[in-house]
Structures are given as structure tokens and as C-alpha cells.
N, C-alpha and C. Protein backbone atom coordinates (compact mmCIF):
# COMPACT_ATOMS: atom_id res chain seq x y z
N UNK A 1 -4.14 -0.69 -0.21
CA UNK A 1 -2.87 -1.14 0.32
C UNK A 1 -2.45 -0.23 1.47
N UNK A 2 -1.55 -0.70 2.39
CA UNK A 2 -0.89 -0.06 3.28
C UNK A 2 0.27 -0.38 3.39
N UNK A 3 0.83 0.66 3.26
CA UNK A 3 2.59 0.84 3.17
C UNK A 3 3.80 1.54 4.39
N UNK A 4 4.46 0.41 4.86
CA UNK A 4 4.79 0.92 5.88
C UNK A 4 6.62 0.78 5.71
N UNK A 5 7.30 2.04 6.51
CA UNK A 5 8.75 1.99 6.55
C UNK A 5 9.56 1.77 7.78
N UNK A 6 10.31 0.68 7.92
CA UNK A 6 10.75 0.54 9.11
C UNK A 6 9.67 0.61 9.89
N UNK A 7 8.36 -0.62 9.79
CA UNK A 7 7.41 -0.64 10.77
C UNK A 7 6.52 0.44 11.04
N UNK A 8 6.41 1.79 10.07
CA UNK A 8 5.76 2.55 10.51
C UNK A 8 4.89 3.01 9.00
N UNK A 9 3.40 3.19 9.37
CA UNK A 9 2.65 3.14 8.62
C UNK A 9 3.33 4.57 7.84
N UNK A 10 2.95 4.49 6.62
CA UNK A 10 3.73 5.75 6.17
C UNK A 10 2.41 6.47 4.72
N UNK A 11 1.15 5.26 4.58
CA UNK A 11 0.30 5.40 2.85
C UNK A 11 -0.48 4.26 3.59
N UNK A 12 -1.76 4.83 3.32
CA UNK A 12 -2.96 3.75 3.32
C UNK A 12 -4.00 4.49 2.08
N UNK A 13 -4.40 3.33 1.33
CA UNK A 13 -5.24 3.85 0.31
C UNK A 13 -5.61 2.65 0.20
N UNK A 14 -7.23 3.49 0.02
CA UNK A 14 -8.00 2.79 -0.43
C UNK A 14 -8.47 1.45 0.92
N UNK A 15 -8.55 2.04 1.98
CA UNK A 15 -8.49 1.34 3.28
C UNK A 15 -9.17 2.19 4.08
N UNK A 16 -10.10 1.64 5.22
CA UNK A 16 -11.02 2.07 6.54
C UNK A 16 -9.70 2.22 7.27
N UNK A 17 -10.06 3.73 8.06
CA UNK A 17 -9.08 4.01 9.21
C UNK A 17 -9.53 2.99 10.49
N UNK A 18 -8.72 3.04 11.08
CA UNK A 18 -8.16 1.97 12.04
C UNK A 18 -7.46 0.65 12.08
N UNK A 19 -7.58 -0.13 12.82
CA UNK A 19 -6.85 -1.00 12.87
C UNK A 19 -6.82 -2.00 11.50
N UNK A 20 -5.80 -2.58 10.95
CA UNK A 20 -5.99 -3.48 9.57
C UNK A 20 -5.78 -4.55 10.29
N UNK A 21 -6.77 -5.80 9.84
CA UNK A 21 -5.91 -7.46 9.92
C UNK A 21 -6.76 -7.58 9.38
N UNK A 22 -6.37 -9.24 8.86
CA UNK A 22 -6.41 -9.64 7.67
C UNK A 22 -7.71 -10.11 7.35
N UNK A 23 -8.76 -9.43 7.68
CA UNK A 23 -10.33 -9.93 7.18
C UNK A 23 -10.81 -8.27 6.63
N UNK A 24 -9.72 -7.34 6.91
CA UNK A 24 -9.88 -5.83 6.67
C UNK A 24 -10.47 -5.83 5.43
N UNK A 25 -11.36 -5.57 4.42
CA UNK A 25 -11.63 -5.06 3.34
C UNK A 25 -11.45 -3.86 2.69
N UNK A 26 -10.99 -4.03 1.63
CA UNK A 26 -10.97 -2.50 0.71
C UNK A 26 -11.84 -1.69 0.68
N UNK A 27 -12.08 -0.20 0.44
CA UNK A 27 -13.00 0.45 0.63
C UNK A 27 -13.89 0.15 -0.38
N UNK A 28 -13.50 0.00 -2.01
CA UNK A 28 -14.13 0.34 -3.23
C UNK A 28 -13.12 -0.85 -3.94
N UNK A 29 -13.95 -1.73 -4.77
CA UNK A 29 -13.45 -2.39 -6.33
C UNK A 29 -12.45 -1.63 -7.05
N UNK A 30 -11.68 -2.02 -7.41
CA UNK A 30 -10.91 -0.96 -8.69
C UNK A 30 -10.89 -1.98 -9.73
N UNK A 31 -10.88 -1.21 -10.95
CA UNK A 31 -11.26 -2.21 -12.39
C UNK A 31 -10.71 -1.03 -13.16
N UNK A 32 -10.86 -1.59 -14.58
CA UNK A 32 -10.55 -1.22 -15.77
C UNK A 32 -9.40 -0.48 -15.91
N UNK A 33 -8.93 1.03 -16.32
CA UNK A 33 -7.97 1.54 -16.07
C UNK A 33 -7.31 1.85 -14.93
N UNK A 34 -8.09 2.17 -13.94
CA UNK A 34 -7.48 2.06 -12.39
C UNK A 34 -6.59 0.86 -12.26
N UNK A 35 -6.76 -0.15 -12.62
CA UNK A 35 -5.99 -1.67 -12.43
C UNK A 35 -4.41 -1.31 -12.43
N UNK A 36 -4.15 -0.48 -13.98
CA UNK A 36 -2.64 -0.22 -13.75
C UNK A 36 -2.34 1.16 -13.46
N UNK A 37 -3.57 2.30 -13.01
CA UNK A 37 -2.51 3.05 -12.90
C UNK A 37 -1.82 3.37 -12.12
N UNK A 38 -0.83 4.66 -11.78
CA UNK A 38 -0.02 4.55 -11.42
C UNK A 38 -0.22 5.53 -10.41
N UNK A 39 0.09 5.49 -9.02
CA UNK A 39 0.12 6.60 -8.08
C UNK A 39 1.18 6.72 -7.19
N UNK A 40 1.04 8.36 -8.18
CA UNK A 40 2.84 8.91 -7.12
C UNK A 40 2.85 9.18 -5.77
N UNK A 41 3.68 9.23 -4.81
CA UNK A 41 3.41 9.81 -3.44
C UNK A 41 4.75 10.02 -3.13
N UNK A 42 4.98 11.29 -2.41
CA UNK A 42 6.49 11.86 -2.53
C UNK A 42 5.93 11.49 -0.59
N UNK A 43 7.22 10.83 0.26
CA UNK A 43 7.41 10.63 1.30
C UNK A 43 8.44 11.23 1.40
N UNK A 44 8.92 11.77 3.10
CA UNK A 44 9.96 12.61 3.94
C UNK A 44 11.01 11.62 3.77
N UNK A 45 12.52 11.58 3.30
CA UNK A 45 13.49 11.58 3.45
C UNK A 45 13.85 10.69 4.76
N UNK A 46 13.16 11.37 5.74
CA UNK A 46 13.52 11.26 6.81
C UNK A 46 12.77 9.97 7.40
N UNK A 47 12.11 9.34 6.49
CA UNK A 47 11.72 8.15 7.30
C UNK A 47 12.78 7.05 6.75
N UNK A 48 13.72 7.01 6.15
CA UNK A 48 14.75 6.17 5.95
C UNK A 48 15.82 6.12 7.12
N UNK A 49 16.66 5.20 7.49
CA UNK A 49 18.13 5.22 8.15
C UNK A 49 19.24 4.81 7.83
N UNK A 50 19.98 5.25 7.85
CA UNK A 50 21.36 4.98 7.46
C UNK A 50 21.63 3.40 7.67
N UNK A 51 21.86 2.67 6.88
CA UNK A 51 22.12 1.41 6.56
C UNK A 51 20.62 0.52 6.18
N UNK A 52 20.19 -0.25 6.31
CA UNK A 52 19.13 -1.21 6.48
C UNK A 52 17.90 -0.68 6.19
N UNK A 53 17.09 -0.82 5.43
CA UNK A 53 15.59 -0.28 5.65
C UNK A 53 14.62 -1.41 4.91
N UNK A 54 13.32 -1.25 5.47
CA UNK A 54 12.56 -1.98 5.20
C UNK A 54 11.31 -1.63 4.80
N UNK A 55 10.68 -1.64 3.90
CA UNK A 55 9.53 -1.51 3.42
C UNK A 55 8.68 -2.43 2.94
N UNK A 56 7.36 -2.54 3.99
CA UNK A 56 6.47 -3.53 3.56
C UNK A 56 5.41 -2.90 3.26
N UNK A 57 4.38 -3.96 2.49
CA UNK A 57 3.16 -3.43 1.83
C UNK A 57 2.17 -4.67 2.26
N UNK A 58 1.16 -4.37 2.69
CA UNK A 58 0.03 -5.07 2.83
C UNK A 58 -1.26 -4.61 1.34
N UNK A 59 -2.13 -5.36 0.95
CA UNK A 59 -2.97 -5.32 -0.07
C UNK A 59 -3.48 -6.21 0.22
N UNK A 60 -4.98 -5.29 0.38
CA UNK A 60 -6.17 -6.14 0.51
C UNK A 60 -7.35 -6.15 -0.67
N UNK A 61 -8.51 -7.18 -0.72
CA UNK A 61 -8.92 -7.15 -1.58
C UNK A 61 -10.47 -6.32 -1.20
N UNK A 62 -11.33 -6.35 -2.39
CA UNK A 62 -12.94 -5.91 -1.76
C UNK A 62 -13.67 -6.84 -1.21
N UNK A 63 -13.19 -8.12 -2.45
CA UNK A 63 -14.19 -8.63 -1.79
C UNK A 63 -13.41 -10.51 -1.37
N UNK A 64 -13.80 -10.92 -0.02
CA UNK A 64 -13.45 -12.19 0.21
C UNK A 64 -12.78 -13.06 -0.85
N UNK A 65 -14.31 -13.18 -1.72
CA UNK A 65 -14.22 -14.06 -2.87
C UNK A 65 -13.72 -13.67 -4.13
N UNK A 66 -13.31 -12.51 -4.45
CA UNK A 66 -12.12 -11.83 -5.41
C UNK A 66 -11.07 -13.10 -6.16
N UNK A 67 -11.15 -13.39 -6.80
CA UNK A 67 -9.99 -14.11 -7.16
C UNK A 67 -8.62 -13.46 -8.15
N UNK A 68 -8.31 -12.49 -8.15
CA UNK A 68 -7.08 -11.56 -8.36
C UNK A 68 -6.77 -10.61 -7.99
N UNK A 69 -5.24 -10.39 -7.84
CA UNK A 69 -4.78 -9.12 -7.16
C UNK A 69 -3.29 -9.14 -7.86
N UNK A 70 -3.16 -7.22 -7.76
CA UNK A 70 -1.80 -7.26 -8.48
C UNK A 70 -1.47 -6.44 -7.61
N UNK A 71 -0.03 -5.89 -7.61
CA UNK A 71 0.85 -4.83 -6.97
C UNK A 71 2.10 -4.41 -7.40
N UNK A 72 2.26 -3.05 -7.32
CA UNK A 72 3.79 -2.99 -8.08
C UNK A 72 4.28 -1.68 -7.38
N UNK A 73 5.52 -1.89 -7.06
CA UNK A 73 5.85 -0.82 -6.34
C UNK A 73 7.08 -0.52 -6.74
N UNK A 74 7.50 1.19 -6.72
CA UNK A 74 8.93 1.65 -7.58
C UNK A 74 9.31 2.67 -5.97
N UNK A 75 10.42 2.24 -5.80
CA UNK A 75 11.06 3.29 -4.95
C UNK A 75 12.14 4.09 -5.61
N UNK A 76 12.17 5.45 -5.68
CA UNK A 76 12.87 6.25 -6.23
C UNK A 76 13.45 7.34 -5.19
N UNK A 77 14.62 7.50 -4.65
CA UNK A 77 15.40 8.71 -4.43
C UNK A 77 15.35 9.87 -5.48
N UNK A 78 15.36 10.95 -4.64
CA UNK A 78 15.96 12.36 -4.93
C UNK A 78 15.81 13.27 -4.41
């Protein structure tokens, strides 16, 4: 996935550096316990702004013909 704030890439995992669109492939399969777990990542404060913010996520798969995908995302202050 790649996770971006207010338009700016901010977490790419599990993704080839450079450019992403949408034929991009995942680096590696994830299965079994990997499926749910959970990964923390503490981001700067400072990529938020006062009023409005936006956070999108792109998720790609390994393979073309994959037929499932999940995602779950928790935003937490402090």
C-alpha cells in the first residue's frame, strides 16, 4: 500500500520505488498471519493542517489475477 497526506506520499510498503499506477505490483504475496497483522508507523505531526485533511491509501495486489484484498486503517493522535 501507499499512503499519502494531503497529496503527499507519507508510507509505501510493500511496493517498488518509483512511480505507482495502476498495473504497479506488490513486491511479495502476504498470507496467513501477515493477512491481519498489524503495522504501527508513528508519522510527524506536522504533516496535518489546521482544518481539513485528507488521507488516501492506494493497495495493490501481487498478482493481476488475485482475487482478494483487505485493508484497514486506524488513525490515532498524540
Amino acid at each position: 500500500a501507499a499512503v499519502y497526506v494531503n497529496g503527499v506520499e507519507v508510507l509505501r510498503s510493500n511496493l517498488p520505488t518509483g512511480p505507482l499506477t495502476p498495473s504497479t505490483l506488490a513486491t511479495t504475496a502476504v498470507g496467513g498471519a501477515d493477512e491481519s497483522a498489524w503495522n504501527e508507523v508513528s508519522l510527524p505531526a506536522s504533516l496535518l493542517r489546521a482544518g481539513a485533511n485528507v488521507v488516501a491509501v492506494e493497495v495493490h495486489q501481487q498478482s493481476a489475477t488475485s482475487s482478494d484484498v483487505s485493508f484497514d486503517l486506524r488513525l490515532t493522535a498524540s
